[in-house]
PDB file of N, CA and C in Angstrom:
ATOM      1  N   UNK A   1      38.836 128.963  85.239  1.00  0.00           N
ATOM      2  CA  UNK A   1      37.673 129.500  85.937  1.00  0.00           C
ATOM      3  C   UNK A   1      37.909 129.367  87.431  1.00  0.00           C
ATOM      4  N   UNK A   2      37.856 130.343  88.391  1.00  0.00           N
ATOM      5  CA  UNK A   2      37.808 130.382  89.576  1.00  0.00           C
ATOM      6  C   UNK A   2      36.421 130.889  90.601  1.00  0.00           C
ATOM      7  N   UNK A   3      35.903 130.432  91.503  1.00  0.00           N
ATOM      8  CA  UNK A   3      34.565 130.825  92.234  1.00  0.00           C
ATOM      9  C   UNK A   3      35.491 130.939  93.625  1.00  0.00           C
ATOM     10  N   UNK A   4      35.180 132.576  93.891  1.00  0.00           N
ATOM     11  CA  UNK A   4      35.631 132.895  95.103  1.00  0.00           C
ATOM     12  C   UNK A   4      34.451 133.248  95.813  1.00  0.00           C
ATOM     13  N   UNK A   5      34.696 132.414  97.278  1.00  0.00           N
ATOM     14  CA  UNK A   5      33.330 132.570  97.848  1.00  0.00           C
ATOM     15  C   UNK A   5      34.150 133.603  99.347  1.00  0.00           C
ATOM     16  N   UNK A   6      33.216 134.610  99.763  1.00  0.00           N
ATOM     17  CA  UNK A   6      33.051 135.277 100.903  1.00  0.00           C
ATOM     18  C   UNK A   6      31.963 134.858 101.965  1.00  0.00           C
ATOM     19  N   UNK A   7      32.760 134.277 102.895  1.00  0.00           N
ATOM     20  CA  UNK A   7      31.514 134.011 104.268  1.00  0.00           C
ATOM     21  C   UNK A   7      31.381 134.804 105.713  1.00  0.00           C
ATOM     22  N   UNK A   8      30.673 134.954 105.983  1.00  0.00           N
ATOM     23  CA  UNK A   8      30.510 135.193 107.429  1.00  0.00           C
ATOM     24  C   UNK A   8      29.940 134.165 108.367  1.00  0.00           C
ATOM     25  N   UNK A   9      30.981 133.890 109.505  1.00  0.00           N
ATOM     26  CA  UNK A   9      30.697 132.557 109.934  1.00  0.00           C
ATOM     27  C   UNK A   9      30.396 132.773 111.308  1.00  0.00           C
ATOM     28  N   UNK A  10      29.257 132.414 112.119  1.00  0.00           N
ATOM     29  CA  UNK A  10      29.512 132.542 113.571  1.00  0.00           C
ATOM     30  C   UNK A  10      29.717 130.954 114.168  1.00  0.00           C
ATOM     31  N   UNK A  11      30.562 131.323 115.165  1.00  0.00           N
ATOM     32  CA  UNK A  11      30.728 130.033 115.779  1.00  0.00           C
ATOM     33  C   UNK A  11      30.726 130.111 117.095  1.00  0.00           C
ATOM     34  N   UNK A  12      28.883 129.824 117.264  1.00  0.00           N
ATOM     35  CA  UNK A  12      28.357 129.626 118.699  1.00  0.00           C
ATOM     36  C   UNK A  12      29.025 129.136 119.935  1.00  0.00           C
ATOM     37  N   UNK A  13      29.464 128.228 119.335  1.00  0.00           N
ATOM     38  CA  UNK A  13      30.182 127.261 120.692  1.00  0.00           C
ATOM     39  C   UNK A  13      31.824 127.685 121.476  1.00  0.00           C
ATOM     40  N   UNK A  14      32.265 128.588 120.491  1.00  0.00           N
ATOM     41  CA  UNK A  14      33.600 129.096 120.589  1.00  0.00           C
ATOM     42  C   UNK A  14      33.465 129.834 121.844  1.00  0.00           C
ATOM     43  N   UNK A  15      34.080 129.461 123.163  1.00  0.00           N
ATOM     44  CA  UNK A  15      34.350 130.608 124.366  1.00  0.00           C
ATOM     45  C   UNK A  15      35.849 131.226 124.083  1.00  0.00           C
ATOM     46  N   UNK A  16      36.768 130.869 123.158  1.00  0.00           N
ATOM     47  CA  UNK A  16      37.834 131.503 123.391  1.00  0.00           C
ATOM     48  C   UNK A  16      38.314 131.710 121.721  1.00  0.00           C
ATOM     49  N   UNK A  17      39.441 132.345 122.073  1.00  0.00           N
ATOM     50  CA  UNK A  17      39.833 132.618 120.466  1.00  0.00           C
ATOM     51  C   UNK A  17      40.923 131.349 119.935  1.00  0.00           C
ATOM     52  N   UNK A  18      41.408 130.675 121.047  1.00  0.00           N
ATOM     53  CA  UNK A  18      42.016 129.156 121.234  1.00  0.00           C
ATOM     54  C   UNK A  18      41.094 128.422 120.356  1.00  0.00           C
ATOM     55  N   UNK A  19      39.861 128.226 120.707  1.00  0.00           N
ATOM     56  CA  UNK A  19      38.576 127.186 120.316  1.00  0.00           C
ATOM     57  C   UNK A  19      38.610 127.738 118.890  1.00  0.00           C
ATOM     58  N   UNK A  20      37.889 129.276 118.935  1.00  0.00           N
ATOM     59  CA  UNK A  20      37.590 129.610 117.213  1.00  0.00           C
ATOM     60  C   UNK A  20      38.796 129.299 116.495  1.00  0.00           C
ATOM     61  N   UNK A  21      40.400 129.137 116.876  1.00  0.00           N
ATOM     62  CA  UNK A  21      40.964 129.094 115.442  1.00  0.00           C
ATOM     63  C   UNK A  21      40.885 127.390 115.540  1.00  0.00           C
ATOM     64  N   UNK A  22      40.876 126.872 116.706  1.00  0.00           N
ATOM     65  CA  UNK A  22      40.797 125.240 116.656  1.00  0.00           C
ATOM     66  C   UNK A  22      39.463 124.658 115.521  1.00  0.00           C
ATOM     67  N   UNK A  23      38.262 125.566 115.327  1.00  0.00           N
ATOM     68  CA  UNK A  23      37.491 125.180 114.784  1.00  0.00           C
ATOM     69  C   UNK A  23      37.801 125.104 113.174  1.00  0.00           C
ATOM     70  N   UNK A  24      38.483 126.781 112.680  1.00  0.00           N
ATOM     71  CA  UNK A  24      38.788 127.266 111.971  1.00  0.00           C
ATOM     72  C   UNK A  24      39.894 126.381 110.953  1.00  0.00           C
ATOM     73  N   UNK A  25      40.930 125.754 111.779  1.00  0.00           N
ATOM     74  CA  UNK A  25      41.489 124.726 111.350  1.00  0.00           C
ATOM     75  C   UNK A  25      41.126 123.839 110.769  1.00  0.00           C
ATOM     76  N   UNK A  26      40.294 123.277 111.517  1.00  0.00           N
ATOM     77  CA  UNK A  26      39.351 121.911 110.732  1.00  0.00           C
ATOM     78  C   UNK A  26      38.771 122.127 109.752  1.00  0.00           C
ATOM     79  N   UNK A  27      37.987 123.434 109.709  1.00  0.00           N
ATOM     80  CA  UNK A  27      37.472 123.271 108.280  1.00  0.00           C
ATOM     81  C   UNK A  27      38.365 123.356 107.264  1.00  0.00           C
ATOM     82  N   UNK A  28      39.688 124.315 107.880  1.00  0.00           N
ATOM     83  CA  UNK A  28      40.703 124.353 106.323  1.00  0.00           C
ATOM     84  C   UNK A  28      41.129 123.405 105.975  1.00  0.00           C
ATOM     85  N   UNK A  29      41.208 122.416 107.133  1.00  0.00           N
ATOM     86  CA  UNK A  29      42.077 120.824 106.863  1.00  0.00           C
ATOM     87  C   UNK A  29      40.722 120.204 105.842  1.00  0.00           C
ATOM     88  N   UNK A  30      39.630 120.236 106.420  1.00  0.00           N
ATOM     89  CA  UNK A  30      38.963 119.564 105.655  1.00  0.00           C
ATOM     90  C   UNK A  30      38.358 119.411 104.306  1.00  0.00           C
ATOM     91  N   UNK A  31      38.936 121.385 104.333  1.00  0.00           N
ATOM     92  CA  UNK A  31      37.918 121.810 102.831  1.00  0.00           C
ATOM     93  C   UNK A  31      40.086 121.459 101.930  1.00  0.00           C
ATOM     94  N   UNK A  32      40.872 121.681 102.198  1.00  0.00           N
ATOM     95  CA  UNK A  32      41.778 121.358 101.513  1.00  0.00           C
ATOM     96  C   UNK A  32      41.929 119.895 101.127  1.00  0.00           C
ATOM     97  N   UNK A  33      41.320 118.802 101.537  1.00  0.00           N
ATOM     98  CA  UNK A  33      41.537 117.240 101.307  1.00  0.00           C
ATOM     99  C   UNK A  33      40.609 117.676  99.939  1.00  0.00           C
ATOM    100  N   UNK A  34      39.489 118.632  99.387  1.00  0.00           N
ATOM    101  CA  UNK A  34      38.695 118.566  98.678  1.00  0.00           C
ATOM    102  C   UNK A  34      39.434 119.947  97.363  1.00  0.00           C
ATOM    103  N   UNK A  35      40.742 120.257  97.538  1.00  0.00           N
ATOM    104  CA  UNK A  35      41.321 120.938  96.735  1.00  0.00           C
ATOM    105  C   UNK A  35      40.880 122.559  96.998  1.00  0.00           C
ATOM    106  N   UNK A  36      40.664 122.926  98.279  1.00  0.00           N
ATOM    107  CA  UNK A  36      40.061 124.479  98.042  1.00  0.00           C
ATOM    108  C   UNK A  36      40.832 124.805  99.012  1.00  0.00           C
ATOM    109  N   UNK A  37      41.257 126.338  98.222  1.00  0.00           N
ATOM    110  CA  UNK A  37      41.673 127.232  99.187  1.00  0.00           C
ATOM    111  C   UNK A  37      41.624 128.185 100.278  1.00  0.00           C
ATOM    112  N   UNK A  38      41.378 128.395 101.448  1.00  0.00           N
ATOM    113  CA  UNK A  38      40.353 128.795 102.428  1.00  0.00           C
ATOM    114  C   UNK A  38      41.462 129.676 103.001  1.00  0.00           C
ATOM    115  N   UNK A  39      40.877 131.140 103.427  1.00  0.00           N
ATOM    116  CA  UNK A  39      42.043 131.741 104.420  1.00  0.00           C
ATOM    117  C   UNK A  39      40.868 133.235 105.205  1.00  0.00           C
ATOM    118  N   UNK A  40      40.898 133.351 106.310  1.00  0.00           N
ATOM    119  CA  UNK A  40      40.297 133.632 107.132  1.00  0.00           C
ATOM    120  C   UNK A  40      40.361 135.447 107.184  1.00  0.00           C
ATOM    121  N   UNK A  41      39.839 135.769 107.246  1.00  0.00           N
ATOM    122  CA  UNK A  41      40.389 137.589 106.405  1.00  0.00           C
ATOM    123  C   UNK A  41      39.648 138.536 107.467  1.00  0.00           C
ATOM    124  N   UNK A  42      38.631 138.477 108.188  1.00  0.00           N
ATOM    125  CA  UNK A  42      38.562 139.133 109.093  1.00  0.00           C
ATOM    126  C   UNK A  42      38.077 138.630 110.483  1.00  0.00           C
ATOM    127  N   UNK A  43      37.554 139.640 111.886  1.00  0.00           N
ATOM    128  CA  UNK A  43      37.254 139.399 112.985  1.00  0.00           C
ATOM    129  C   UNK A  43      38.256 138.569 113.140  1.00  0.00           C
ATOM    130  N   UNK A  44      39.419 138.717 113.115  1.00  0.00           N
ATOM    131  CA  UNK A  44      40.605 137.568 113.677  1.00  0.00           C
ATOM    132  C   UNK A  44      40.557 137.796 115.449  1.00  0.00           C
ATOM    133  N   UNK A  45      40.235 138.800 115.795  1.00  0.00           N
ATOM    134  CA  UNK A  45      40.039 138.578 117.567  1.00  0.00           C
ATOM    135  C   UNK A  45      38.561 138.689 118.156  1.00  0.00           C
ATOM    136  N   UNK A  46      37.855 138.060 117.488  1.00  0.00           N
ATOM    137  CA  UNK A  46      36.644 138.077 118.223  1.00  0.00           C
ATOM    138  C   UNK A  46      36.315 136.407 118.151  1.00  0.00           C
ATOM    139  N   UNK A  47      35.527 136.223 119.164  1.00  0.00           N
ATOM    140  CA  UNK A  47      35.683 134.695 119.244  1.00  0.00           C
ATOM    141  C   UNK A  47      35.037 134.037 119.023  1.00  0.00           C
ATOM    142  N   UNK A  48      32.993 134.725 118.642  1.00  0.00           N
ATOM    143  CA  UNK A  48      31.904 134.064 117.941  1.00  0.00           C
ATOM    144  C   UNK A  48      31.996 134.188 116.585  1.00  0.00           C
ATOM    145  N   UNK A  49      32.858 135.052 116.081  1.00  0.00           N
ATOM    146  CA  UNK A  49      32.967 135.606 114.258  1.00  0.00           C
ATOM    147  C   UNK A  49      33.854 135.119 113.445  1.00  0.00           C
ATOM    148  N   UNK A  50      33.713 135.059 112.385  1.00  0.00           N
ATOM    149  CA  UNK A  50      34.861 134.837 111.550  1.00  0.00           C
ATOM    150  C   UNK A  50      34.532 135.151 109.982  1.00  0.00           C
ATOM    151  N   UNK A  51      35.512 135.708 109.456  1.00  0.00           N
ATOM    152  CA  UNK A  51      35.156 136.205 107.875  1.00  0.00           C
ATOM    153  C   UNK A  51      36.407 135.426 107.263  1.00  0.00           C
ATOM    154  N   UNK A  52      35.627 134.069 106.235  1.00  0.00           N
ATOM    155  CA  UNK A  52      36.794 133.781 105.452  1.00  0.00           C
ATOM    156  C   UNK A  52      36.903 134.112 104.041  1.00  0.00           C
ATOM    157  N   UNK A  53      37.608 133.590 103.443  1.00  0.00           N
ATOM    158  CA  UNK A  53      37.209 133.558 101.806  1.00  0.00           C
ATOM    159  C   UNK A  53      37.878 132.206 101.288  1.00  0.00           C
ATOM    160  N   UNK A  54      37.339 131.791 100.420  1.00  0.00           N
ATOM    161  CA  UNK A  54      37.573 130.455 100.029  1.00  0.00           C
ATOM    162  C   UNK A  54      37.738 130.541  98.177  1.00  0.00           C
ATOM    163  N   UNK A  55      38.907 129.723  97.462  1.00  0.00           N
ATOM    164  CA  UNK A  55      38.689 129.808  96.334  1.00  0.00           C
ATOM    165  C   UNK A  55      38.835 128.371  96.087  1.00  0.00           C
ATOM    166  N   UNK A  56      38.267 128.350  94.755  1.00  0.00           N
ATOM    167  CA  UNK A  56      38.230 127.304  93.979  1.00  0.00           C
ATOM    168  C   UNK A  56      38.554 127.327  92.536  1.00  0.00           C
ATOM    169  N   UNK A  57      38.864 126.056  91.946  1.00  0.00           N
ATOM    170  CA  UNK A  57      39.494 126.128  90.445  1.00  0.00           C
ATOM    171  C   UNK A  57      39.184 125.528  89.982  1.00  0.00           C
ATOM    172  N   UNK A  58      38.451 125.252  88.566  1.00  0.00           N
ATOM    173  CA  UNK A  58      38.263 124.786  87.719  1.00  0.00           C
ATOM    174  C   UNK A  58      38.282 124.844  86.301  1.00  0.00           C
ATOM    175  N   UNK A  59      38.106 123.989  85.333  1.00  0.00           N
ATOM    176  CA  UNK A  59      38.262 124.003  84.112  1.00  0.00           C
ATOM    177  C   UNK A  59      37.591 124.988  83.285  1.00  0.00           C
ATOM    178  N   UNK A  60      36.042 124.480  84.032  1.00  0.00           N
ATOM    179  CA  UNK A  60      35.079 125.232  83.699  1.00  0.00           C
ATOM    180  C   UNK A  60      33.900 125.876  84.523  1.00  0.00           C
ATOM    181  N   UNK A  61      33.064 126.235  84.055  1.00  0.00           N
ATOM    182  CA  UNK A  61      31.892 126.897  85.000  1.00  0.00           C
ATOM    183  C   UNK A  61      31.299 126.257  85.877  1.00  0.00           C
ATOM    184  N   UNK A  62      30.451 124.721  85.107  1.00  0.00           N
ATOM    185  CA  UNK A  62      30.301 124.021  85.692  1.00  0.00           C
ATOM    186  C   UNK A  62      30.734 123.463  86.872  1.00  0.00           C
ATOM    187  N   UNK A  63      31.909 122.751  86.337  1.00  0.00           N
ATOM    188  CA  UNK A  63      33.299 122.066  87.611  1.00  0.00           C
ATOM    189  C   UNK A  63      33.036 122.787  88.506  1.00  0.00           C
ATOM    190  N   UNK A  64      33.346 124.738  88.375  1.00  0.00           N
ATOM    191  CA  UNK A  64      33.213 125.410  89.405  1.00  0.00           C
ATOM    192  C   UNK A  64      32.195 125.056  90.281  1.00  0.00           C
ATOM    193  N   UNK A  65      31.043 125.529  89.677  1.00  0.00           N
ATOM    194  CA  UNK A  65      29.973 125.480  90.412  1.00  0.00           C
ATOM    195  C   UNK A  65      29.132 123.886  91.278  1.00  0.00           C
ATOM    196  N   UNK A  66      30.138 122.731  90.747  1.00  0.00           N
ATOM    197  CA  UNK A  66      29.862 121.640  91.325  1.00  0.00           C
ATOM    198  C   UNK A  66      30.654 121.679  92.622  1.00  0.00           C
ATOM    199  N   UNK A  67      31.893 122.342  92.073  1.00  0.00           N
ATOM    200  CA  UNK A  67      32.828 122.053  93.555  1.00  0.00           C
ATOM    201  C   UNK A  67      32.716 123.228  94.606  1.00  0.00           C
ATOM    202  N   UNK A  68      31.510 124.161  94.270  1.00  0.00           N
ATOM    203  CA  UNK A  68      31.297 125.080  95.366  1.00  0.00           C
ATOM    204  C   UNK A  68      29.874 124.666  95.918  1.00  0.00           C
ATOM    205  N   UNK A  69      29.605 123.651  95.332  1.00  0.00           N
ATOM    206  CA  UNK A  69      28.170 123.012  95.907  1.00  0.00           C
ATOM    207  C   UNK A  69      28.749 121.937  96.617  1.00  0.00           C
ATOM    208  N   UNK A  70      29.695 121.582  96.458  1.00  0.00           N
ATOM    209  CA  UNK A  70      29.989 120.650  97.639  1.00  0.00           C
ATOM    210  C   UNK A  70      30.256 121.049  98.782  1.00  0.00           C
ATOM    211  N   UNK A  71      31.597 122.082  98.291  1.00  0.00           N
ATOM    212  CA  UNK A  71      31.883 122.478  99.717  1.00  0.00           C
ATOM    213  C   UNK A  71      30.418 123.389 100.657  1.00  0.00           C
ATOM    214  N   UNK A  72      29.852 123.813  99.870  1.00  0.00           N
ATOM    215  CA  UNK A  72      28.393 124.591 100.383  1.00  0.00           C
ATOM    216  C   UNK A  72      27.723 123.233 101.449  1.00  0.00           C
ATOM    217  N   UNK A  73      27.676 122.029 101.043  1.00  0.00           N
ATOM    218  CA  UNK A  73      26.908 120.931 101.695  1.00  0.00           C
ATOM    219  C   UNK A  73      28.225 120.475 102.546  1.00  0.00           C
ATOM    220  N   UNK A  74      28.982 120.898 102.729  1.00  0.00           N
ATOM    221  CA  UNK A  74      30.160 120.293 103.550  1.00  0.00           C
ATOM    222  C   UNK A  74      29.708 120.966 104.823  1.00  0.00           C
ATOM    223  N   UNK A  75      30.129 122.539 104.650  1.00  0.00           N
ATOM    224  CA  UNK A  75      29.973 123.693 105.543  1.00  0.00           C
ATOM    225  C   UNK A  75      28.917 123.785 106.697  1.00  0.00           C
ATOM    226  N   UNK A  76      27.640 123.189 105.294  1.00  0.00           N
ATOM    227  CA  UNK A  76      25.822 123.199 106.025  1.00  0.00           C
ATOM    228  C   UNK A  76      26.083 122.029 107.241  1.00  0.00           C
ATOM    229  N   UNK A  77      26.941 121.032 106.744  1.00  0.00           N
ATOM    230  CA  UNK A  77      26.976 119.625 107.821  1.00  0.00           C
ATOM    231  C   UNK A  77      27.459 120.187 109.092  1.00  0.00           C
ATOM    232  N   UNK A  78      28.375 120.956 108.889  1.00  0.00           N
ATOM    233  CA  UNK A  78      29.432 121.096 109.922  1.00  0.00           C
ATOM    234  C   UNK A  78      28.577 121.793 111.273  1.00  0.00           C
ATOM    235  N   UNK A  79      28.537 120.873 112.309  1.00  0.00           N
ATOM    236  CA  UNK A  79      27.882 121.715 113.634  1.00  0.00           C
ATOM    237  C   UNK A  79      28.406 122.450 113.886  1.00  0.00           C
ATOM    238  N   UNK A  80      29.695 123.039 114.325  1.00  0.00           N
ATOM    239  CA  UNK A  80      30.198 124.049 115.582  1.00  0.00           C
ATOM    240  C   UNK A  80      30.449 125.797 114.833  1.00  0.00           C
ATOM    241  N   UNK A  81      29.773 125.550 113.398  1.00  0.00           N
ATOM    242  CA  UNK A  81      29.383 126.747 112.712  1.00  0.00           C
ATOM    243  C   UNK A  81      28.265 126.745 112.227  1.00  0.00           C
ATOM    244  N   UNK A  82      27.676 127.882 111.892  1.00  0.00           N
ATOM    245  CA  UNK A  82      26.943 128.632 111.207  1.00  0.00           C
ATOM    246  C   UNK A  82      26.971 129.696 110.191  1.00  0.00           C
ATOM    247  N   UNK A  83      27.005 129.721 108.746  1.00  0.00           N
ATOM    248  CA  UNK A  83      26.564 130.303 108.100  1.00  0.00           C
ATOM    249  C   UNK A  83      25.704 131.797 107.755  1.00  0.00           C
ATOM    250  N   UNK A  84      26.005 132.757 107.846  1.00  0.00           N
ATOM    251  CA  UNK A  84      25.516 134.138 108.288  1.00  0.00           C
ATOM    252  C   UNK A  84      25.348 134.678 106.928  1.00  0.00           C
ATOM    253  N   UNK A  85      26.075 134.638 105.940  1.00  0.00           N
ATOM    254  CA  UNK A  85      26.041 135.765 104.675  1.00  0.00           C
ATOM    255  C   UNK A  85      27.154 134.612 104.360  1.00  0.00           C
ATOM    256  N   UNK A  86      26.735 134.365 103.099  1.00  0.00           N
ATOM    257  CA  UNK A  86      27.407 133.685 101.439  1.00  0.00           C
ATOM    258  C   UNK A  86      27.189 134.698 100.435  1.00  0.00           C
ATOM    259  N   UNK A  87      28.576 135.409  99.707  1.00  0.00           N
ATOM    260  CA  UNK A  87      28.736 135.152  98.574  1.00  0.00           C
ATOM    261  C   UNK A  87      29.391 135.379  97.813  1.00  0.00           C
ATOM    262  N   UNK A  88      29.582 134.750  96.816  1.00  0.00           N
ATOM    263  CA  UNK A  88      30.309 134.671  95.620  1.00  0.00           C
ATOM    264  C   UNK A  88      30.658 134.966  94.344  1.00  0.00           C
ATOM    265  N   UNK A  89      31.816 134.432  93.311  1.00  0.00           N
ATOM    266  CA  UNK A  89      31.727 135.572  92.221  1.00  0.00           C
ATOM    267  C   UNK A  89      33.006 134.648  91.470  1.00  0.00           C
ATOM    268  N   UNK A  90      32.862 134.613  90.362  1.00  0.00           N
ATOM    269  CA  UNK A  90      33.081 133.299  89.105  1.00  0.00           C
ATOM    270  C   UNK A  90      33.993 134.413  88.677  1.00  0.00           C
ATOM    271  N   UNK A  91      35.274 133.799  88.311  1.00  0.00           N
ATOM    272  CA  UNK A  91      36.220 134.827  87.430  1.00  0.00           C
ATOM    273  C   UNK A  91      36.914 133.479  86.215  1.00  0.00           C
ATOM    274  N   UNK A  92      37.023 134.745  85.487  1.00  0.00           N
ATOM    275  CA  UNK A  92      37.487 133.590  84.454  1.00  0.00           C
ATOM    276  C   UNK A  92      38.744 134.283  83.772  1.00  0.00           C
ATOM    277  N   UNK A  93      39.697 133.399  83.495  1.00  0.00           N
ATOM    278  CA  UNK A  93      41.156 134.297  83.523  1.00  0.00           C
ATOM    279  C   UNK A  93      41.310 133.581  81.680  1.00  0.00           C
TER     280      UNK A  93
END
């Protein structure tokens, strides 16, 4: 079972495109210590935006949906973003 999530992220504080991928980093470093895969897919030159997509893996539905509620309360913590449009979509192979 996999939950691939689509975000739109603004990141207020970013004056440069230096800062947004510096931000951008951290979350991948951080959401990868938690096993997820994160990779950044659009607005790559604009410097308040960012479109990533993030996957996750699990056994089952559940698992899924526990480990996309975490990272969901990870994301919400994180100051130097914001959250614009979530969402997602459960595949099962």
């Amino acid at each position: 079972m996999f939950c691939v999530v689509r975000l739109e992220l603004e990141l207020p504080f970013a004056s440069s495109l230096k800062e947004k991928r510096k931000i951008i980093r951290s979350v991948k470093d951080r959401l990868r210590r938690k096993n997820v895969s994160l990779v950044e897919s659009d607005h790559q030159e604009s410097w308040q935006r960012a479109s990533v997509e993030l996957a996750v893996a699990a056994v089952d539905r559940g698992s899924a949906e526990e480990k996309r509620e975490e990272v969901r309360r990870a994301l919400l913590n994180y100051d130097d973003l914001a959250i614009v449009e979530w969402r997602e979509e459960f595949v099962k192979l």
